[in-house]
C-alpha atoms as a PDB file:
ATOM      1  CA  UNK A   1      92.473 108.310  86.214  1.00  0.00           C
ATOM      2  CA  UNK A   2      93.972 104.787  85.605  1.00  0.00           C
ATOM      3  CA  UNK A   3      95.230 102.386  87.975  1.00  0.00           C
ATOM      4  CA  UNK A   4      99.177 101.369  87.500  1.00  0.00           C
ATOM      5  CA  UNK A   5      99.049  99.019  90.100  1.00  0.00           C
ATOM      6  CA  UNK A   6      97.457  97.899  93.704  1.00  0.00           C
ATOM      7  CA  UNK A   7      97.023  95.722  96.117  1.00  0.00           C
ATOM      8  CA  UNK A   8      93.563  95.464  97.610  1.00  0.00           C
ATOM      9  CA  UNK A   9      93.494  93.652 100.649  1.00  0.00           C
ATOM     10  CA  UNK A  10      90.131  94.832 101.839  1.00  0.00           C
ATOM     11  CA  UNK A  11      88.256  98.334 101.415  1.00  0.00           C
ATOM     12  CA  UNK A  12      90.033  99.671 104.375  1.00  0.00           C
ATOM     13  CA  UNK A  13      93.480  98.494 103.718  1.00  0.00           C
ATOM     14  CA  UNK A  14      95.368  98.404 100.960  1.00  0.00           C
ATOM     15  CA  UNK A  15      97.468 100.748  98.314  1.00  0.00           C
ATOM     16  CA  UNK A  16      97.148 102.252  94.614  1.00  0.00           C
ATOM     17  CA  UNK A  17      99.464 103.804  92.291  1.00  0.00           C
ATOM     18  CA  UNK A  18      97.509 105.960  89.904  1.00  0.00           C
ATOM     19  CA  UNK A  19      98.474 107.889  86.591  1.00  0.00           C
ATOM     20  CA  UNK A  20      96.287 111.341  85.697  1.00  0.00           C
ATOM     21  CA  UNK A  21      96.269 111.985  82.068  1.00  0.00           C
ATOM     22  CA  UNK A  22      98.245 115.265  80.793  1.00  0.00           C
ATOM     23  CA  UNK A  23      94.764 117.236  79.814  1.00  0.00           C
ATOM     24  CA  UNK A  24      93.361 116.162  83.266  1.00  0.00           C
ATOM     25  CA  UNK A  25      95.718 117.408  84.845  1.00  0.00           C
ATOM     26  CA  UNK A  26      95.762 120.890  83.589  1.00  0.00           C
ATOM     27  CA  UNK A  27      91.955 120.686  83.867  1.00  0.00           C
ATOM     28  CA  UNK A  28      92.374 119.693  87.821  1.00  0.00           C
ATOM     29  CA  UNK A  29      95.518 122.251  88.126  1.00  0.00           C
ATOM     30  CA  UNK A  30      93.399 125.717  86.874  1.00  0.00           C
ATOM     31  CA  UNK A  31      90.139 123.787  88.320  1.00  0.00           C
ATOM     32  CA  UNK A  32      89.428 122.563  91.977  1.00  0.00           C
ATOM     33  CA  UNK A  33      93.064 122.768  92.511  1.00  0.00           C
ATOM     34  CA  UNK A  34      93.392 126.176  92.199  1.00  0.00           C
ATOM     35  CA  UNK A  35      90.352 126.733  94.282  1.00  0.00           C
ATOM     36  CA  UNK A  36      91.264 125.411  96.745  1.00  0.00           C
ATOM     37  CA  UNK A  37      94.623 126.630  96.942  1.00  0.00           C
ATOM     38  CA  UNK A  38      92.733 130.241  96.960  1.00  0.00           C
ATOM     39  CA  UNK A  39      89.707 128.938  98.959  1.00  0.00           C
ATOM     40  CA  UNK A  40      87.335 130.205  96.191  1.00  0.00           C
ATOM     41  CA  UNK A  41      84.448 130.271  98.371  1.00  0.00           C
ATOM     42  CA  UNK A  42      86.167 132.364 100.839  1.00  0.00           C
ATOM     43  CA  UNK A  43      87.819 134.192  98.398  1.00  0.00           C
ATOM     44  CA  UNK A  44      84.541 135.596  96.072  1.00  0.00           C
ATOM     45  CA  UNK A  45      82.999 136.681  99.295  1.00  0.00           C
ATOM     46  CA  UNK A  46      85.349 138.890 100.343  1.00  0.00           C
ATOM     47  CA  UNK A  47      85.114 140.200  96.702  1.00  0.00           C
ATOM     48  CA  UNK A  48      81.124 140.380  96.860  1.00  0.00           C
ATOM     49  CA  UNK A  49      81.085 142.203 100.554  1.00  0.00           C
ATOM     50  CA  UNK A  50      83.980 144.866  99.118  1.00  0.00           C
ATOM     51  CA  UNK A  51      81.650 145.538  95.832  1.00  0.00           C
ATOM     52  CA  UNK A  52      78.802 145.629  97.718  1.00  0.00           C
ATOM     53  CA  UNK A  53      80.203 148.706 100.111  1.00  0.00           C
ATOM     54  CA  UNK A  54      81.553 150.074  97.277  1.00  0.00           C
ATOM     55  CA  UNK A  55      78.208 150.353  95.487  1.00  0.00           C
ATOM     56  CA  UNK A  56      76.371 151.310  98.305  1.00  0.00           C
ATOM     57  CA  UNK A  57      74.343 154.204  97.985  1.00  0.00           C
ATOM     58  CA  UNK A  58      75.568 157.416  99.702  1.00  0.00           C
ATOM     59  CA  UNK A  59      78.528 155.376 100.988  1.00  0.00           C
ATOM     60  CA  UNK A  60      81.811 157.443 100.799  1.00  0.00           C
ATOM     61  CA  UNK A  61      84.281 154.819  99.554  1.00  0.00           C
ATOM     62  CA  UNK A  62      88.101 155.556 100.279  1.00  0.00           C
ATOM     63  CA  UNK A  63      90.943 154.627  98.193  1.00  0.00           C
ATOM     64  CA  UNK A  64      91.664 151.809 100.393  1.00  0.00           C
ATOM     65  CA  UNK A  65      88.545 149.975  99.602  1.00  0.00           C
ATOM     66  CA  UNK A  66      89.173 150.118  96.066  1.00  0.00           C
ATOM     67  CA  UNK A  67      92.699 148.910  96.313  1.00  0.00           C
ATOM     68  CA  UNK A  68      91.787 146.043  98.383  1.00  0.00           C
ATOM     69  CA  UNK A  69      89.477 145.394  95.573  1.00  0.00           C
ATOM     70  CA  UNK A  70      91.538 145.619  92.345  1.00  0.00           C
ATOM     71  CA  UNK A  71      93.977 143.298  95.025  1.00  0.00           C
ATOM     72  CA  UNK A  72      91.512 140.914  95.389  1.00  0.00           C
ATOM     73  CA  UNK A  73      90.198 140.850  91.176  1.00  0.00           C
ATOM     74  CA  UNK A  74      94.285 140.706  90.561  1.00  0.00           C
ATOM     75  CA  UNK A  75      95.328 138.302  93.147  1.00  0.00           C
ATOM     76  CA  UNK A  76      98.358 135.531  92.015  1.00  0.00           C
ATOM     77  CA  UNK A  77      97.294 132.584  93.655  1.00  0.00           C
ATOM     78  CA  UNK A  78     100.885 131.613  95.992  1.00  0.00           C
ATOM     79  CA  UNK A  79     102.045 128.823  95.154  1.00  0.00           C
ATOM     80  CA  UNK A  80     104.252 126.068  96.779  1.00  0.00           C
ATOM     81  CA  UNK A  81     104.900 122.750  95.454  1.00  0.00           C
ATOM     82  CA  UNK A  82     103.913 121.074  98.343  1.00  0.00           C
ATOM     83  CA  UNK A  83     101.053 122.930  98.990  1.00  0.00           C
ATOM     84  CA  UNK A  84      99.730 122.074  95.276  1.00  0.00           C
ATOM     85  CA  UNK A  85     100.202 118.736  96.185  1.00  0.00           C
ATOM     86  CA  UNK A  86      98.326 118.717  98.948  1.00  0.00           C
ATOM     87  CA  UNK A  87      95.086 120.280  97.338  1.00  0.00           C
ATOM     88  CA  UNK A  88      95.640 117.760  94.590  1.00  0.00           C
ATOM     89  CA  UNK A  89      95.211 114.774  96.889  1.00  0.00           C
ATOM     90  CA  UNK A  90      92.171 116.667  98.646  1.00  0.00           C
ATOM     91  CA  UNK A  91      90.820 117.004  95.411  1.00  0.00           C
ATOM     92  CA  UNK A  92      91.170 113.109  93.981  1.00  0.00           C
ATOM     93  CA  UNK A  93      90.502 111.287  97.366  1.00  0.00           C
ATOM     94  CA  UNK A  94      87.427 113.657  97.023  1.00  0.00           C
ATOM     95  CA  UNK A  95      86.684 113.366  93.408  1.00  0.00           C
ATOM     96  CA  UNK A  96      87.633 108.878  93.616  1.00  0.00           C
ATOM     97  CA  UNK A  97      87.828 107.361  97.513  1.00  0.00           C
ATOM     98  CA  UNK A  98      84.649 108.856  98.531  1.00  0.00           C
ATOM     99  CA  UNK A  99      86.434 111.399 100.859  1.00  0.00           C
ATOM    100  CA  UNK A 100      85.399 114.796 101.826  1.00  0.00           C
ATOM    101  CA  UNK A 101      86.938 117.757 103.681  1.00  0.00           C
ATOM    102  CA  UNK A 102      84.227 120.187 104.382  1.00  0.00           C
ATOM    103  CA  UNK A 103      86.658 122.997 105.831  1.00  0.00           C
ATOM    104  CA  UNK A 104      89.452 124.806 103.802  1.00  0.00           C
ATOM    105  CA  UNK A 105      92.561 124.925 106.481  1.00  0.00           C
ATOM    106  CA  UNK A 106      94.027 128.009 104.444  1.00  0.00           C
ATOM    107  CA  UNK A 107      90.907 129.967 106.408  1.00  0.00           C
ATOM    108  CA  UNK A 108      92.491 129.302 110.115  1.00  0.00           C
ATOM    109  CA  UNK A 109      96.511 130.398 108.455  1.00  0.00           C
ATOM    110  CA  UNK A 110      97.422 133.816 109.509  1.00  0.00           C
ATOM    111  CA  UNK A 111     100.914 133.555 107.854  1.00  0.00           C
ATOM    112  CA  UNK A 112      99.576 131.943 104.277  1.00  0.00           C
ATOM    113  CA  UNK A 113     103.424 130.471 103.743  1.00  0.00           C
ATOM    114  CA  UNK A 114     102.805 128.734 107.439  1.00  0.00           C
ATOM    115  CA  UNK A 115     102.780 125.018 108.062  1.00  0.00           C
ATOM    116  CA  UNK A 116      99.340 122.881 108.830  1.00  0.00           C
ATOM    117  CA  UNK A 117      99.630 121.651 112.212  1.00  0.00           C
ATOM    118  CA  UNK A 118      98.881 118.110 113.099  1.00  0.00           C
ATOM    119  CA  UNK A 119      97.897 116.573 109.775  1.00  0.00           C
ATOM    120  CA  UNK A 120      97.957 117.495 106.319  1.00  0.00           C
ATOM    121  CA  UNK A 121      94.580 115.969 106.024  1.00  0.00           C
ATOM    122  CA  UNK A 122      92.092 116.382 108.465  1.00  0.00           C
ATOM    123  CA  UNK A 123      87.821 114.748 106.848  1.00  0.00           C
ATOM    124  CA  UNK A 124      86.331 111.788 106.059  1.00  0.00           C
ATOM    125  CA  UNK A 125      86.089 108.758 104.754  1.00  0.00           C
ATOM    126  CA  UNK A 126      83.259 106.325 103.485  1.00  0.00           C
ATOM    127  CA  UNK A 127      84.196 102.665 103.948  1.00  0.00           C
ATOM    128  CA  UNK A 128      81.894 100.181 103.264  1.00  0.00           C
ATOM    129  CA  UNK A 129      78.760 102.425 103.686  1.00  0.00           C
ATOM    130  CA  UNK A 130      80.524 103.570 107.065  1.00  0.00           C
ATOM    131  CA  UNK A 131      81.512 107.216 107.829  1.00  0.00           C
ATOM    132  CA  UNK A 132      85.007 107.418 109.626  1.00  0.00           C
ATOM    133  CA  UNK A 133      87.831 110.277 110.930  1.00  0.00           C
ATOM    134  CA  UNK A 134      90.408 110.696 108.208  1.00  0.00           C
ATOM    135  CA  UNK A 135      93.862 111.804 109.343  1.00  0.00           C
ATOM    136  CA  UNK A 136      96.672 111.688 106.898  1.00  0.00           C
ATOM    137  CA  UNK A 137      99.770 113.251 105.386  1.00  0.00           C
ATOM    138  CA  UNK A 138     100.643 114.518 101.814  1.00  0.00           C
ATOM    139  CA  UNK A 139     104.369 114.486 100.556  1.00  0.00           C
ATOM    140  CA  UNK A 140     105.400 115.510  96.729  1.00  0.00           C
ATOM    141  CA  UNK A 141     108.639 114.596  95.623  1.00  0.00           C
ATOM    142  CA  UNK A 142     110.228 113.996  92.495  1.00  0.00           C
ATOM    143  CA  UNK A 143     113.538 111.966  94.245  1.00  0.00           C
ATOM    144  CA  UNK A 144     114.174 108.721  92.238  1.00  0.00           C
ATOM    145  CA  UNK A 145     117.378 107.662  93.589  1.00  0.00           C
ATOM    146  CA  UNK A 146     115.775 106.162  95.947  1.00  0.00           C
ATOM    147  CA  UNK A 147     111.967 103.864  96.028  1.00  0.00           C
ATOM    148  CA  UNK A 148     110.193 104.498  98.251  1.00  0.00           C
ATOM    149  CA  UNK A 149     112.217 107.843  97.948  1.00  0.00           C
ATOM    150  CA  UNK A 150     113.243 109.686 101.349  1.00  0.00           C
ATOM    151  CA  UNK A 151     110.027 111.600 101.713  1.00  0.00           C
ATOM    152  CA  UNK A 152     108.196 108.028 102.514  1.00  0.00           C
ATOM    153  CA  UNK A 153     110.756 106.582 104.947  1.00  0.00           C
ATOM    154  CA  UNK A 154     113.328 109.110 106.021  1.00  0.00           C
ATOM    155  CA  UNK A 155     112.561 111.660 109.497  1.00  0.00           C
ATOM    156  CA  UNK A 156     109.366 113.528 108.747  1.00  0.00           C
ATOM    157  CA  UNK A 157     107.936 111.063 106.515  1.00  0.00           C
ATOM    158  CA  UNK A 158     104.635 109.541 105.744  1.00  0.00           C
ATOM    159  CA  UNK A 159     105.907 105.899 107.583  1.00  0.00           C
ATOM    160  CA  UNK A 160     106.383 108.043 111.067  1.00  0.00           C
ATOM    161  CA  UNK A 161     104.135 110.238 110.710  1.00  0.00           C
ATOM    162  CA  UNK A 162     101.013 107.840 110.033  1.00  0.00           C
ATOM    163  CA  UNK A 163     102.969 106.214 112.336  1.00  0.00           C
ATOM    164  CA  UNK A 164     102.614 108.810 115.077  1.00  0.00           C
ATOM    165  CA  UNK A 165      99.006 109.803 114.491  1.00  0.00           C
ATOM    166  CA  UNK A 166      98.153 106.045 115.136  1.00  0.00           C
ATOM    167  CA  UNK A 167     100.191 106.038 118.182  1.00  0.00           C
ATOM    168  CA  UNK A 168      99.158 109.341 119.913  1.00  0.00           C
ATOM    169  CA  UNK A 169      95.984 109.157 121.173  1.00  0.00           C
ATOM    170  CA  UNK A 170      96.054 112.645 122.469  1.00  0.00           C
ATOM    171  CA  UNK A 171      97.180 113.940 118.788  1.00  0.00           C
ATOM    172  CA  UNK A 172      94.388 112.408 117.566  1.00  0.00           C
ATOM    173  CA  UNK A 173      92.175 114.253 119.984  1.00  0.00           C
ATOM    174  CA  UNK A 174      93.209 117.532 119.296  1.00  0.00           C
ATOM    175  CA  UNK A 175      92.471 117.114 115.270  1.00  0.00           C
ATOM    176  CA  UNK A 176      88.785 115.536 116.458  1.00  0.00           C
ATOM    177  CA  UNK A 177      88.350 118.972 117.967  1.00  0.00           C
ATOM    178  CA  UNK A 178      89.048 120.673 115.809  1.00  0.00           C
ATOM    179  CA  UNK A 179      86.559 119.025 113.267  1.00  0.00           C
ATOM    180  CA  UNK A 180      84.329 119.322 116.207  1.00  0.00           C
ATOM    181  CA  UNK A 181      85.318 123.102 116.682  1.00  0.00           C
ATOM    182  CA  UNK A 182      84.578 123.913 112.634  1.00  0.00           C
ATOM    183  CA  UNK A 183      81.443 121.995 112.487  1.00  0.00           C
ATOM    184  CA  UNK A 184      80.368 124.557 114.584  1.00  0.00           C
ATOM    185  CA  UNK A 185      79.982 127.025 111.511  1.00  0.00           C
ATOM    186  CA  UNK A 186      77.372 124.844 109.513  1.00  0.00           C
ATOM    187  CA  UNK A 187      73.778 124.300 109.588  1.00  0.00           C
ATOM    188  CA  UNK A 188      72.472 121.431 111.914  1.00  0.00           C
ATOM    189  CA  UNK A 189      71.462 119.822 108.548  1.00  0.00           C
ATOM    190  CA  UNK A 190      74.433 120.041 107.106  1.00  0.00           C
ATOM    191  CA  UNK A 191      76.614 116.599 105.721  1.00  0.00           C
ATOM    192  CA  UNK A 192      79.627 118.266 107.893  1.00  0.00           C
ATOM    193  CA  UNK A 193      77.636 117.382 111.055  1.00  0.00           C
ATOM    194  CA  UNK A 194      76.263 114.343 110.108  1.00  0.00           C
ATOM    195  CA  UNK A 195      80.036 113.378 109.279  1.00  0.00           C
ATOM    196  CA  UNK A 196      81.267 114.180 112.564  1.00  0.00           C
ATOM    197  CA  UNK A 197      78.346 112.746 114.488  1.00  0.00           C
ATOM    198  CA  UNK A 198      78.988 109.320 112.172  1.00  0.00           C
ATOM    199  CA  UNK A 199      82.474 109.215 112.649  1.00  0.00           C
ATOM    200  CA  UNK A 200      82.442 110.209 116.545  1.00  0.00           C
ATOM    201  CA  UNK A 201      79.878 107.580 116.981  1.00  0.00           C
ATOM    202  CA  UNK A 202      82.188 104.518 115.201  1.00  0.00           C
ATOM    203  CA  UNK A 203      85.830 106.378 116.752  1.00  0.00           C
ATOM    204  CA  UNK A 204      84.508 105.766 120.565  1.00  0.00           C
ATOM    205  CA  UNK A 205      82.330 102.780 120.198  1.00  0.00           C
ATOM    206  CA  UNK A 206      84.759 100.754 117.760  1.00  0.00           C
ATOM    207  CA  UNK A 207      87.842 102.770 117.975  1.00  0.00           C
ATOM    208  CA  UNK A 208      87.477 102.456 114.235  1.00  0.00           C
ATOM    209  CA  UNK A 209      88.835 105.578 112.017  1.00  0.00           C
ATOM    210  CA  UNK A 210      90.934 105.820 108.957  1.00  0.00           C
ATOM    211  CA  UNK A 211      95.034 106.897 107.884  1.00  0.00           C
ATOM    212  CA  UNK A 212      95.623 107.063 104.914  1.00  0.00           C
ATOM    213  CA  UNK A 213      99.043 108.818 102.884  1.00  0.00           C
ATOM    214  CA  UNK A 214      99.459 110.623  99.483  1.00  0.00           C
ATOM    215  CA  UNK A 215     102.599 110.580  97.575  1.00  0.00           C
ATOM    216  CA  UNK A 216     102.646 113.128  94.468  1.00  0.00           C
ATOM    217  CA  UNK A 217     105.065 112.291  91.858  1.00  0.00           C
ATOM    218  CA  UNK A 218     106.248 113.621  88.443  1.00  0.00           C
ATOM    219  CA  UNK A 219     107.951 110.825  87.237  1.00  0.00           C
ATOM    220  CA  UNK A 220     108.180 107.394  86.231  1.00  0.00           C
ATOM    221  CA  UNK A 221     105.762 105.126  88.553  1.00  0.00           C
ATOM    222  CA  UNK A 222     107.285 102.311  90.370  1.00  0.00           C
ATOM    223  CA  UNK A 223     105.293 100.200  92.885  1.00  0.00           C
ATOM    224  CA  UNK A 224     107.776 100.373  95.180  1.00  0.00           C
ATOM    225  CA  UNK A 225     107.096 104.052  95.944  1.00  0.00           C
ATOM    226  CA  UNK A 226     104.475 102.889  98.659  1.00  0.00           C
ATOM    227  CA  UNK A 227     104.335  99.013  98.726  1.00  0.00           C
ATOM    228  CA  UNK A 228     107.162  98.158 101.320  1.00  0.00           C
ATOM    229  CA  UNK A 229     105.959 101.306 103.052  1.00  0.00           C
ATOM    230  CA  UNK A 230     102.502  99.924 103.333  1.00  0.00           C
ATOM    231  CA  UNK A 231     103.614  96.465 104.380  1.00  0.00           C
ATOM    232  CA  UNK A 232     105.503  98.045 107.511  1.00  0.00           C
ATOM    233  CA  UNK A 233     102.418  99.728 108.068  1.00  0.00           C
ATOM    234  CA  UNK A 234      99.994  97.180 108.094  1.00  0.00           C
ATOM    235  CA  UNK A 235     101.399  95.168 110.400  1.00  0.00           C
ATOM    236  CA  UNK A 236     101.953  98.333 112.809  1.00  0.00           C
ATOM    237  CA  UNK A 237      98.513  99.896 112.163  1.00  0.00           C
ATOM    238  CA  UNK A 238      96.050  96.919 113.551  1.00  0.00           C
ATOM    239  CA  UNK A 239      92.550  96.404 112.534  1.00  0.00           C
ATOM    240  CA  UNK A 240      90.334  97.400 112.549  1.00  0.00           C
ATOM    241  CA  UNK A 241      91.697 101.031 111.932  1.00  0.00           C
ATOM    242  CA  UNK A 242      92.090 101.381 108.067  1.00  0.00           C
ATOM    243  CA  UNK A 243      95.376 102.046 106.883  1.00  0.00           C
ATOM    244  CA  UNK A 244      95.259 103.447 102.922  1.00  0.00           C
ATOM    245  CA  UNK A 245      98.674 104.136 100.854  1.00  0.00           C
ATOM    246  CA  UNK A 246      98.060 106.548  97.006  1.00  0.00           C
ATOM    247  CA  UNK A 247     100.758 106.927  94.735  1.00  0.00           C
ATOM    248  CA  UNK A 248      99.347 109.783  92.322  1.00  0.00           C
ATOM    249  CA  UNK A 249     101.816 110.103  89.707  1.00  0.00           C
ATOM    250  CA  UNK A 250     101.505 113.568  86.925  1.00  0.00           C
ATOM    251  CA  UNK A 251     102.183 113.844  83.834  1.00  0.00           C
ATOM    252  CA  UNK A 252     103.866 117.733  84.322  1.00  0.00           C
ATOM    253  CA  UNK A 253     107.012 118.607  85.580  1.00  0.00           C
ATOM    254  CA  UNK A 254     106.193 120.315  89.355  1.00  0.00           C
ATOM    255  CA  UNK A 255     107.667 123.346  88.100  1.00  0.00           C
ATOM    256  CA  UNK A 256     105.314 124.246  86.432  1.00  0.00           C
ATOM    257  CA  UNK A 257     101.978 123.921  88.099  1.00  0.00           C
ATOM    258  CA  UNK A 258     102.715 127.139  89.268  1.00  0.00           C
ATOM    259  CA  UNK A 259     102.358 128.739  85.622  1.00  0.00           C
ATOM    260  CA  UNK A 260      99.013 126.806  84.954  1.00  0.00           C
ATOM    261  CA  UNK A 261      97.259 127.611  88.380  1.00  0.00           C
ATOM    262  CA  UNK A 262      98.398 130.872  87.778  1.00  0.00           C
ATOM    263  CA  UNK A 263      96.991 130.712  83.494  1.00  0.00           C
ATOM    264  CA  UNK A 264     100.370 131.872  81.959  1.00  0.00           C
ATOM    265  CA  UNK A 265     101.001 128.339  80.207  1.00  0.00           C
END
């Protein structure tokens, strides 16, 4: 990863453009990427519990079972542009900005081509040794007629939707339970909990939690992508809420992560 430009203002505000190199990229693209995409862990379980019922001794397997197998050991990872660019970001705010989502959203879709509801992003942030809610909001677009190009400023974009999360407190409450409502699922020792507790503990007694929005480009950077959106922003967005603008730009054409996720390039 190398930094094309910022502005660091403090921890918890500020922007970056960053460039992935080309072999990175296909390296992140067949790698986390594409595990998340498919929810891996999800994924090889369903896989293990078919095999195991399938090797069972004196079980009478059906055709079915070994359909949904082959399926599963077959399966072509579905892939939407946007969608890839939203497990990027998951993946690099993980991987670089000390971030971490410890549920896989593609679990709760029951139509897999079905949009996220309420945020894009939905974890955690370290700031400054401090654990804090992360809400935020992906866009990928390869527009260039326009910086910040249409997907940063026009309706649905990441300046009114940031813009929304910050000003519905009630919004914000329904993606809080439903970290609360998956945390559930894990182990009392587990970092998930000790995320939420963290984060619920600094969200009621400082009002204190984090926005931050991904742009995922593959072209030319320009620091205008996210800098005037990110000084409108700031000045809506008051402290000490964090307010965090990426610019992740790729060196390969968006038509054609497909292909590599999928292995045939």
């Amino acid at each position: 990863m190398n930094i094309l430009f910022e502005n660091i203002e403090s921890l918890s505000r500020n922007y970056q453009g960053i460039a992935i190199e080309e072999e990175d990229c296909r390296q992140h693209l067949q790698g986390p990427v594409m595990e998340n995409l498919q929810d891996r862990e999800e994924w090889q379980d369903s896989l293990d519990r078919l095999r195991a019922l399938r090797d069972e001794t004196g079980f009478d397997a059906n055709e079915g079972l070994m359909a949904d197998i082959q399926a599963l050991e077959n399966e072509e990872i579905q892939v939407q542009q946007f969608r890839v660019g939203e497990a990027y970001a998951e993946v690099i705010l993980e991987q670089e900005f000390v971030c971490r989502f410890h549920w896989n959203e593609k679990r709760d879709a029951r139509n897999p081509k079905g949009n996220k509801n309420g945020a894009d992003l939905v974890g955690f942030i370290e700031v400054d040794s401090q654990v804090l809610f992360l809400f935020g909001e992906v866009k990928t677009s390869s527009e260039t007629a326009n910086r910040p190009p249409q997907v940063m400023t026009g309706s649905g974009g990441i300046e009114g939707q940031l813009r929304d999360i910050y000003n519905d407190r009630r919004k914000r409450q329904i993606l809080i339970s439903y970290l609360q409502n998956k945390m559930r699922h894990f182990p009392a020792e587990h970092q998930f909990r000790t995320d939420f507790d963290a984060s619920f503990r600094a969200y009621y007694s400082m009002d204190n939690y984090h926005l931050v929005g991904v742009l995922v480009r593959d072209v030319e950077h320009d620091e205008r992508d996210v800098s005037l959106s990110y000084g409108r922003l700031r000045s809506h967005v008051l402290e000490p809420k964090g307010i965090k603008l990426l610019a992740m730009y790729l060196p390969i054409p968006k038509e054609d992560w497909g292909q590599i996720i999928n292995n045939k390039d």
